[in-house]
Protein backbone atom coordinates (compact mmCIF):
# COMPACT_ATOMS: atom_id res chain seq x y z
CA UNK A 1 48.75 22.16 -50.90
CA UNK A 2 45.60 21.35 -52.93
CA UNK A 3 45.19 17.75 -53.67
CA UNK A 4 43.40 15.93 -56.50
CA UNK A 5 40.09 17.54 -57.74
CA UNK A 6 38.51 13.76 -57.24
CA UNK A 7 40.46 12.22 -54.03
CA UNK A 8 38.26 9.62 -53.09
CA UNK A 9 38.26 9.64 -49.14
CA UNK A 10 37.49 12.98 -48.34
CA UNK A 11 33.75 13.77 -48.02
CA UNK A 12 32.34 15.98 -50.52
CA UNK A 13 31.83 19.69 -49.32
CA UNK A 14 28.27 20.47 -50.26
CA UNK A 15 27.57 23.89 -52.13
CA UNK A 16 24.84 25.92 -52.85
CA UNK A 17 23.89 29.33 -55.24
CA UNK A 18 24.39 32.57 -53.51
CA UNK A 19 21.55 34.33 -51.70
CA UNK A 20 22.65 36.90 -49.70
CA UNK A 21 21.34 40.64 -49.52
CA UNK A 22 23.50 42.08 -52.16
CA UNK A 23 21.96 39.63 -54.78
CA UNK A 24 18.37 40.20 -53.73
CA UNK A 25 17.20 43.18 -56.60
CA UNK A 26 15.57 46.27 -54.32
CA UNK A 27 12.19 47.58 -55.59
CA UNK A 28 13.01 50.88 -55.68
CA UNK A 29 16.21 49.97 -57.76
CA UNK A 30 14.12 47.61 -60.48
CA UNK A 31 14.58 49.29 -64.18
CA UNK A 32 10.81 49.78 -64.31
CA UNK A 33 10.32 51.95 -61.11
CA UNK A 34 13.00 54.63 -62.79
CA UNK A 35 11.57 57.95 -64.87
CA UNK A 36 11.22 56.85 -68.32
CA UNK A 37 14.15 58.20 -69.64
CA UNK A 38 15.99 56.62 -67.25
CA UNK A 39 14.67 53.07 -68.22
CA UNK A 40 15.06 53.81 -71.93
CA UNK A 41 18.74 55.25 -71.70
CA UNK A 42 19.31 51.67 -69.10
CA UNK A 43 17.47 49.09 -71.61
CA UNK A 44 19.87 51.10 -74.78
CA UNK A 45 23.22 50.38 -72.47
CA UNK A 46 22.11 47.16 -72.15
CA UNK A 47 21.11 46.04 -75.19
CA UNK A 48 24.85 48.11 -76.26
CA UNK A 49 26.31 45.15 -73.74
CA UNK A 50 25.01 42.47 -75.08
CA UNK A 51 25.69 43.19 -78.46
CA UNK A 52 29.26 43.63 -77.99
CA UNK A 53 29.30 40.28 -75.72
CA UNK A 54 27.71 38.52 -79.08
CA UNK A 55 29.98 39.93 -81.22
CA UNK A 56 33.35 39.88 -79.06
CA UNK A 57 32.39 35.70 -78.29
CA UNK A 58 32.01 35.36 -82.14
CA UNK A 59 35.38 37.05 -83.16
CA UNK A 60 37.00 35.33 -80.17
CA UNK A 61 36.05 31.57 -80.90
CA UNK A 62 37.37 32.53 -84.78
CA UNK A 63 40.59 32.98 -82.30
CA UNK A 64 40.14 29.91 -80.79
CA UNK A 65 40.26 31.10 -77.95
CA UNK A 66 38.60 29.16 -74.89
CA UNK A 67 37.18 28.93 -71.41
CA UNK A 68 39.80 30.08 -68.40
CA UNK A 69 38.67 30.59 -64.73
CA UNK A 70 39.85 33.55 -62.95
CA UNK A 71 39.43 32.85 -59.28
CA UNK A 72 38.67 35.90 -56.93
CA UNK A 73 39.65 35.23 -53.31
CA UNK A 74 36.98 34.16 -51.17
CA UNK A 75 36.47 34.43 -47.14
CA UNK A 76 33.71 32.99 -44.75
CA UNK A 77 33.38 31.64 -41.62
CA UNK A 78 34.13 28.32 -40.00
CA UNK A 79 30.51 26.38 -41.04
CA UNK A 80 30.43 28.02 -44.57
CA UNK A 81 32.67 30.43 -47.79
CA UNK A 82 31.66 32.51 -49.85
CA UNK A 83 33.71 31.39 -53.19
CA UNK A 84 33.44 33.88 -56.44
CA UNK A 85 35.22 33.51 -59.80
CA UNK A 86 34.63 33.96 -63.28
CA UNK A 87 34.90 32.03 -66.71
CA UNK A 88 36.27 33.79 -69.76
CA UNK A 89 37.72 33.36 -72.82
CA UNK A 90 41.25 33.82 -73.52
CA UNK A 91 43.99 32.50 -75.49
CA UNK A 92 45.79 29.30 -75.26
CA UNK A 93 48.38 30.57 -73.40
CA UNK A 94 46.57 33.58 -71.34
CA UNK A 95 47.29 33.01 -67.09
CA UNK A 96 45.10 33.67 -64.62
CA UNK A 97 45.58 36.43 -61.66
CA UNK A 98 48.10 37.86 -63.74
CA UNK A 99 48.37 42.11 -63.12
CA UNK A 100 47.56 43.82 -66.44
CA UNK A 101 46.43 47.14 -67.75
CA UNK A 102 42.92 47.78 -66.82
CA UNK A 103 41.97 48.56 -70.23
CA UNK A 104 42.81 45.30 -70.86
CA UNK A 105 40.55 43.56 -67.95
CA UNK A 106 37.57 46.09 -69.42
CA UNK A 107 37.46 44.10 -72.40
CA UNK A 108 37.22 40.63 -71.18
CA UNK A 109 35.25 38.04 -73.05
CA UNK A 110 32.84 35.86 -70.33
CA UNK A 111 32.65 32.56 -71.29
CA UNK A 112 28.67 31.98 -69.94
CA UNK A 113 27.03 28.40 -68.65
CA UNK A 114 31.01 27.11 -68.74
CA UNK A 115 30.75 24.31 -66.26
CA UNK A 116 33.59 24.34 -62.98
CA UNK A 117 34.97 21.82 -60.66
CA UNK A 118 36.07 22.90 -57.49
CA UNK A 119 37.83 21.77 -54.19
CA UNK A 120 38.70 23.13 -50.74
CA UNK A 121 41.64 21.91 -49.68
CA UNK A 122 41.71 18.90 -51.67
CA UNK A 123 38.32 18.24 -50.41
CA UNK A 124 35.89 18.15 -53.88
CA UNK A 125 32.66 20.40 -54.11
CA UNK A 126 29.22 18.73 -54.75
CA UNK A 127 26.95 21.48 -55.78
CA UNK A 128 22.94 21.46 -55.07
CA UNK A 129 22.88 25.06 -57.62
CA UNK A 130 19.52 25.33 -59.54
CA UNK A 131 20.32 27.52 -62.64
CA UNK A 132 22.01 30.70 -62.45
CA UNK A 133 23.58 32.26 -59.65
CA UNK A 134 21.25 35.64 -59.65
CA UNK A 135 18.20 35.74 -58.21
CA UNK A 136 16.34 37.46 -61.04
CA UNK A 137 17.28 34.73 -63.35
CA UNK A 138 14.86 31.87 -64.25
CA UNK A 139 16.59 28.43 -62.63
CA UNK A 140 16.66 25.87 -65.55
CA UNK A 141 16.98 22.68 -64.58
CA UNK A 142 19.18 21.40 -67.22
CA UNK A 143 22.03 22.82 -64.67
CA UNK A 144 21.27 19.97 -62.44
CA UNK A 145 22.43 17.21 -64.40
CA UNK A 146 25.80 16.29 -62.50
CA UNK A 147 26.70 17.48 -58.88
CA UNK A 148 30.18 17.16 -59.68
CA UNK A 149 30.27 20.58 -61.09
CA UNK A 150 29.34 24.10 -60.63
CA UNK A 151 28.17 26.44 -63.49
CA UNK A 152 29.22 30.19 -64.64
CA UNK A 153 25.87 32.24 -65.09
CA UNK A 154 25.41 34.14 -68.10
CA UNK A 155 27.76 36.58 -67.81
CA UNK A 156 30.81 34.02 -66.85
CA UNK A 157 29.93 34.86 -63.21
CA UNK A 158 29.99 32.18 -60.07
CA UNK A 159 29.12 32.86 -56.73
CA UNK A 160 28.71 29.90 -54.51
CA UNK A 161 28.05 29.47 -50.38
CA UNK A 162 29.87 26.21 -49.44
CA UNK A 163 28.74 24.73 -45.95
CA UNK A 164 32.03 22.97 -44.40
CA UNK A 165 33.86 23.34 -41.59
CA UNK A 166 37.21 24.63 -41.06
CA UNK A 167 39.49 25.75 -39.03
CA UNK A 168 40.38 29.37 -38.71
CA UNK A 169 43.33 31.05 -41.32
CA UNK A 170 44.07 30.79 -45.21
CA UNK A 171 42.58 27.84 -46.74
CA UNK A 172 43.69 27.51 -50.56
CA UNK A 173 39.97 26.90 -53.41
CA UNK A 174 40.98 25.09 -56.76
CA UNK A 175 39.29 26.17 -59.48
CA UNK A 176 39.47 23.65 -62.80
CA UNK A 177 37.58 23.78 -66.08
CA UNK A 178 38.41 21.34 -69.46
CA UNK A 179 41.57 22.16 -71.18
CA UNK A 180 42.81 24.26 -68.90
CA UNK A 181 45.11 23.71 -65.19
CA UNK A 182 43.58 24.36 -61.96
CA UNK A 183 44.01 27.60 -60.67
CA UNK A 184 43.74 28.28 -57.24
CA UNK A 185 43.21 31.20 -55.08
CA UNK A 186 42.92 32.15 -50.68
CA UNK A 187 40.20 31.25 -48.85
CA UNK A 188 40.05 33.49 -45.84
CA UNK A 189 38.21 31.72 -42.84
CA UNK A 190 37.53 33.76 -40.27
CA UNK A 191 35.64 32.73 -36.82
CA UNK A 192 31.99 33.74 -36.79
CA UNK A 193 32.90 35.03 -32.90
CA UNK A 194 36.13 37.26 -34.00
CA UNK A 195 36.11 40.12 -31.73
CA UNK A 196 37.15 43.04 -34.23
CA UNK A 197 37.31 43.70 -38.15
CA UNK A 198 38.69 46.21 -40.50
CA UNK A 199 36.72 47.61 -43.83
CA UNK A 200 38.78 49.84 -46.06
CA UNK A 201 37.82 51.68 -48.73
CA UNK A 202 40.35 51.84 -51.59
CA UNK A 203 40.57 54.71 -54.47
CA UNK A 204 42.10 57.10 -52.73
CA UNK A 205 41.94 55.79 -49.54
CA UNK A 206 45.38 53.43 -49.76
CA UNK A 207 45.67 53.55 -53.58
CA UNK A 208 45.88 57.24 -55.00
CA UNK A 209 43.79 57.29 -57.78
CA UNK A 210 42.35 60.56 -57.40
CA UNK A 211 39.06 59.42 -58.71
CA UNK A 212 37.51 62.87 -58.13
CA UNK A 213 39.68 64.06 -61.62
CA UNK A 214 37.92 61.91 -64.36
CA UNK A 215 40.22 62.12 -66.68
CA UNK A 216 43.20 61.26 -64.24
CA UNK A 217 41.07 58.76 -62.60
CA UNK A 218 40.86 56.87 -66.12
CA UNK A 219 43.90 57.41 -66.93
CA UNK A 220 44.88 55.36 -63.81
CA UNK A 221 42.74 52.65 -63.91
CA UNK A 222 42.74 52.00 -67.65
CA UNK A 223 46.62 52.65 -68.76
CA UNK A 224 48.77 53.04 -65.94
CA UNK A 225 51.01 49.87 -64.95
CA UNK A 226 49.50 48.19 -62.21
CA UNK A 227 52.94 47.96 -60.62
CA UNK A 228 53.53 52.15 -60.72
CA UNK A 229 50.30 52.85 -58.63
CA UNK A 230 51.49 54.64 -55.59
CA UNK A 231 50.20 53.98 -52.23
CA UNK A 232 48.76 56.82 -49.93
CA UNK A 233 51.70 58.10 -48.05
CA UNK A 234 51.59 56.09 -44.59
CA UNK A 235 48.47 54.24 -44.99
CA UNK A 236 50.06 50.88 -45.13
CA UNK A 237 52.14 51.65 -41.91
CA UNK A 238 48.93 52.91 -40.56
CA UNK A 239 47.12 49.20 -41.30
CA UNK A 240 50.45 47.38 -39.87
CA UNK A 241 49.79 49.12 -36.72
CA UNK A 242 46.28 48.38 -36.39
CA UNK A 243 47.15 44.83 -37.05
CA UNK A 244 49.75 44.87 -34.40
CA UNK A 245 47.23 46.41 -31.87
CA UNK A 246 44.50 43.42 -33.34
CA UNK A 247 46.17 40.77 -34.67
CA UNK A 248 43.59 38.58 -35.11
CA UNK A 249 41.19 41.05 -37.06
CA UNK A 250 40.45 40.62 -40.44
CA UNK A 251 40.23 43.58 -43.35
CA UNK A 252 38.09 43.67 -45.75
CA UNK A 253 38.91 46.00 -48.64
CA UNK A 254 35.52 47.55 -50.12
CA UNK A 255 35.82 49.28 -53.58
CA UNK A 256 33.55 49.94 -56.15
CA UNK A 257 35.56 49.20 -58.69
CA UNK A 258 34.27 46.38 -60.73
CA UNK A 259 35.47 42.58 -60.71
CA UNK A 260 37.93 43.00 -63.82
CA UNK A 261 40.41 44.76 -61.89
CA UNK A 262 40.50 42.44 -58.66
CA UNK A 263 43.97 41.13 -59.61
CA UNK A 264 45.33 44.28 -60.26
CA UNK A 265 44.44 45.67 -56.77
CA UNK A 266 45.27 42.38 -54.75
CA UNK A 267 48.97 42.82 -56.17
CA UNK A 268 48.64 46.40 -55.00
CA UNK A 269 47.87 45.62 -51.47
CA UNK A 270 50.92 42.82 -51.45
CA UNK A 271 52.86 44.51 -53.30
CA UNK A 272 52.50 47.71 -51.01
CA UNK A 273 52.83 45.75 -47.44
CA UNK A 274 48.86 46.24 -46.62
CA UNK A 275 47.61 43.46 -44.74
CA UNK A 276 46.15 40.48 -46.68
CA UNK A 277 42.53 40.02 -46.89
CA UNK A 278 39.19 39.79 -48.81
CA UNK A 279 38.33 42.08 -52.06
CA UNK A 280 34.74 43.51 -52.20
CA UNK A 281 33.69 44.70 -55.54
CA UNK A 282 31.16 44.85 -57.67
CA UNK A 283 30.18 43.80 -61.21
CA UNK A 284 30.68 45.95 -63.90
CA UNK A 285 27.94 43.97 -66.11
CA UNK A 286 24.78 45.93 -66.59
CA UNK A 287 21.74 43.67 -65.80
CA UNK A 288 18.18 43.64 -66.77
CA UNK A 289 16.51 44.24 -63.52
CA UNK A 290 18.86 45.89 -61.31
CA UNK A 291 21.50 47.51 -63.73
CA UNK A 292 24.97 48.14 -62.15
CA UNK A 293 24.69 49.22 -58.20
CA UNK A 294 25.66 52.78 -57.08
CA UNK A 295 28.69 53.00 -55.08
CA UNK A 296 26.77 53.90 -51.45
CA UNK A 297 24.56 50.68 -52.56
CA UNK A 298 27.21 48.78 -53.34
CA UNK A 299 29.56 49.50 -50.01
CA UNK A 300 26.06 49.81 -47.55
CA UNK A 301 25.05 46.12 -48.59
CA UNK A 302 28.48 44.74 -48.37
CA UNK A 303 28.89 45.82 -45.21
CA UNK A 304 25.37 44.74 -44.21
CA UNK A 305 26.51 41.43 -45.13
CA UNK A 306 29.63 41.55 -42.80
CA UNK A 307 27.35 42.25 -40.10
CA UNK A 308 25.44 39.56 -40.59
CA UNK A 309 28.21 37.44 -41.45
CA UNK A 310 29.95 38.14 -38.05
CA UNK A 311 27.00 39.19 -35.86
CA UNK A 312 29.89 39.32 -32.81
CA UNK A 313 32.26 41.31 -35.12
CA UNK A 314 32.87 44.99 -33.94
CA UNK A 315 34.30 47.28 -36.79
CA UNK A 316 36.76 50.14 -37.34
CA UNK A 317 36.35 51.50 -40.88
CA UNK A 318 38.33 53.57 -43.14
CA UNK A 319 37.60 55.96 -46.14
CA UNK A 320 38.03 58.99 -47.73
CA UNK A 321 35.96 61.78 -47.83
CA UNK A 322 35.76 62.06 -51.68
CA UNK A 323 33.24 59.00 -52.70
CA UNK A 324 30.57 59.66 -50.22
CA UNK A 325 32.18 57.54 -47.49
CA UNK A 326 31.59 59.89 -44.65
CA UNK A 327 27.81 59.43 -45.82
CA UNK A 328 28.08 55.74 -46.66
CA UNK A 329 29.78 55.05 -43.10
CA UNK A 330 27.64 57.62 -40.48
CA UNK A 331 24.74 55.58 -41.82
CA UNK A 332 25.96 52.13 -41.35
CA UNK A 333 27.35 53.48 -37.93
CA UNK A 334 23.61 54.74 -37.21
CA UNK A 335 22.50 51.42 -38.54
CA UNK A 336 24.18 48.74 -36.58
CA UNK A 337 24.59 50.45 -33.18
CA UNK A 338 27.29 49.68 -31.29
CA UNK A 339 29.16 47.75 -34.08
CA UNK A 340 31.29 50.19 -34.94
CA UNK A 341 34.17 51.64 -33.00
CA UNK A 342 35.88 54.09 -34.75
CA UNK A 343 36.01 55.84 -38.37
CA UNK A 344 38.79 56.85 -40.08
CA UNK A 345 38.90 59.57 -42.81
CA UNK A 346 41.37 60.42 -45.14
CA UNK A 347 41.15 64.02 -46.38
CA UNK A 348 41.90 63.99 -50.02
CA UNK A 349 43.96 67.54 -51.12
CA UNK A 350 42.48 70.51 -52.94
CA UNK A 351 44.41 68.83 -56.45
CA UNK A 352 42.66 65.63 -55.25
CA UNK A 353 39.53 66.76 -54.94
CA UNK A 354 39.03 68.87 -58.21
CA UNK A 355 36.38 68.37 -60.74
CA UNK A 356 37.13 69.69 -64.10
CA UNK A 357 37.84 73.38 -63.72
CA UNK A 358 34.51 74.25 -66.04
CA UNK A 359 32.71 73.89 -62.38
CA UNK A 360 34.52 75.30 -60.40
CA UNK A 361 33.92 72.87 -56.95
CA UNK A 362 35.21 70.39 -54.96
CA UNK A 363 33.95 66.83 -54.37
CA UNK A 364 34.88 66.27 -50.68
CA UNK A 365 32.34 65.39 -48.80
CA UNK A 366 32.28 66.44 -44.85
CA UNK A 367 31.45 63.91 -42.48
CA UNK A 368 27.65 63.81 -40.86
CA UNK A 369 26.52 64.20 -36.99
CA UNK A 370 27.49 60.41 -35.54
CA UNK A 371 27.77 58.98 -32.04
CA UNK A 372 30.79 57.25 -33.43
CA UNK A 373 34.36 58.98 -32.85
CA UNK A 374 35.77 60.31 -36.49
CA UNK A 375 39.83 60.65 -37.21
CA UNK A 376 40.68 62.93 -39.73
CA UNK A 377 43.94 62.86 -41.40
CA UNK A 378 45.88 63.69 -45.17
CA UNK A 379 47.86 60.66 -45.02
CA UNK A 380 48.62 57.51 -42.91
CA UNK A 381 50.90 59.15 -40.38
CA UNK A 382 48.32 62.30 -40.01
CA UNK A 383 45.70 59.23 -38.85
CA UNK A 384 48.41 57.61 -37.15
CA UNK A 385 49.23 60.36 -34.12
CA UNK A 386 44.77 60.01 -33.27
CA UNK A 387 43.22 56.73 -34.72
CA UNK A 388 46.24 54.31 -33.26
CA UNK A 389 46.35 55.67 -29.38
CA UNK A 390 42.54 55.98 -29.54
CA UNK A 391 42.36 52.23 -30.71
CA UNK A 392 45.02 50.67 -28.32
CA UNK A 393 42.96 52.65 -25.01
CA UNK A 394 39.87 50.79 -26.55
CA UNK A 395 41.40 47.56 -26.72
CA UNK A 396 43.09 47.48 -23.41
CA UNK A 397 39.67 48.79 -22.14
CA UNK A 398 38.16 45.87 -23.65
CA UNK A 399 41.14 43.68 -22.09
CA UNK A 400 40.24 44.62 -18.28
CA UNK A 401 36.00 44.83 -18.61
């Protein structure tokens, strides 16, 4: 239960901006190393963005309409979190978390610089952030004026690093900003020496979204009712098994889906019986210097930052083989030797798989050369008869060395 936002004999939980590797801007992904048309079609898109973020803010304050939080659930280790949410505007009466339409979370209003108060437990946040939470940004110093509060970058964004320490399980943030309740949201703490962890991708991996097919892919992510996605046949008795087998690993669920639609898949995985655990996105925002990551960029630096997260962690992951996972994961398998133990790869259908018929191909993708042992399987229970007995000899293996 989260206490007061201001009890007085807990010790402040110091916090800091985010500076991990998937905030740090790569040369060769900087707007001005692209081919010229490149930049010009990026700096048009952008410009597109923020013109539309002008003009939505000014028809939305004529709604008065004003600043809500919408916390996205955080995880760490037992020295520091990782805490992300955003500010936006919405009506009086708009909740936070709640599952909508994702055409609706596309068109979100952020509510920028919107300042944020924010406690762990009960125990208050006293943040040392210098101006906005992106690296590329210029810090401005008018940001620093009272501790007591944390501050949404320009695009409504927050992503903090707090340094406590707690124990081990679900710890529960409070997020409040002026005029509205505190909302709150899991905090996943997991220790920095846990023995194995579990990435999963998830468009068409547990969710079938059959992103391959753009216009079905759309259609499901922009109009469908969050609550009539269906599940990948078997996939979520697949993850109860692996759970069983480690039941003190955590998963991580990768997607490159953006932000706006984190609610909408953390009721899928609940709502579905997956195990619980920490989203990975990515932003949908275009931004000046690094634009909106590619998918393989996106899921190789998150992962990165697992590693380095939990440098005792050993992994299993888990994709498909229609978003360049098999690529994505024989490279991060090539890259951290010896983290990984096992890959698992769902093989999307011929009707998954499809591009529009005008080309007349497939986007599966097979799997590259790797040290690593691979599982192949259609759905859950195909990966099931392989992936589980190969996992349980590993762990008892692990059990008797």
């Amino acid at each position: 239960m989260v206490g007061s936002m201001d009890t007085p004999d807990l010790p402040p939980i110091r916090a800091r901006k985010t500076a991990s590797s998937f905030d740090t801007v790569s040369p060769r992904m900087r707007i001005e190393r692209q081919p010229l048309l490149i930049q010009i079609g990026r700096r048009v898109l952008i410009h597109s963005f923020n013109l539309w973020t002008r003009f939505s803010t000014a028809v939305t304050r004529q709604l008065d309409w004003f600043p809500r939080v919408e916390p996205y659930v955080g995880y760490g280790t037992d020295s520091y979190s990782r805490l992300i949410c955003r500010t936006m505007l919405a009506p009086q009466r708009g909740k936070s978390g709640a599952a909508v339409r994702g055409i609706r979370t596309l068109f979100t209003v952020p509510a920028p610089h919107t300042r944020v108060k924010i406690s762990i437990d009960g125990n208050p946040l006293r943040t040392v952030q210098i101006g906005e939470s992106e690296l590329h940004d210029r810090p401005d110093s008018s940001k620093e004026l009272s501790s007591k509060y944390a501050w949404s970058d320009t695009r409504g964004y927050l992503d903090l690093l707090a340094q406590h320490h707690l124990t081990p399980g679900v710890h529960s943030v409070s997020y409040k900003i002026r005029g509205r309740a505190p909302v709150c949201s899991a905090l996943y703490t997991i220790p920095r020496a846990a023995g194995i962890g579990v990435v999963s991708d998830v468009d068409d991996t547990i969710m079938v979204t059959q992103v391959p097919t753009i216009w079905k892919a759309a259609y499901n992510m922009l109009l469908l009712n969050p609550r009539k996605r269906m599940s990948v046949p078997g996939m979520s008795v697949l993850y109860s098994k692996i759970s069983d087998i480690f039941p003190d690993a955590p998963f991580f669920y990768l997607s490159t889906s953006p932000w706006n639609v984190e609610s909408s898949i953390r009721h899928f995985i609940s709502y579905h019986g997956f195990p619980s655990g920490p989203l990975l996105l990515r932003d949908l925002d275009p931004r000046p210097k690094s634009f909106i990551p590619s998918g393989v960029q996106h899921k190789l630096e998150f992962i990165g930052q697992l590693m380095a997260d939990f440098p005792e962690m050993r992994f299993v992951l888990i994709g498909d083989d229609g978003q360049k996972d098999p690529t994505t994961y024989a490279t991060i398998a090539k890259r951290y030797p010896g983290r990984i133990i096992a890959i698992g790869m769902r093989q999307l259908s011929p009707k998954e798989s499809a591009l529009p018929s005008l080309t007349g191909m497939t986007t599966t993708q097979p799997m590259p050369e790797t040290d690593i042992p691979v599982f192949y399987g259609t759905t859950g229970s195909n990966l099931m008869k392989t992936l589980i007995p190969y996992l349980a000899q590993s762990q008892m293996s692990d059990k008797q060395s």
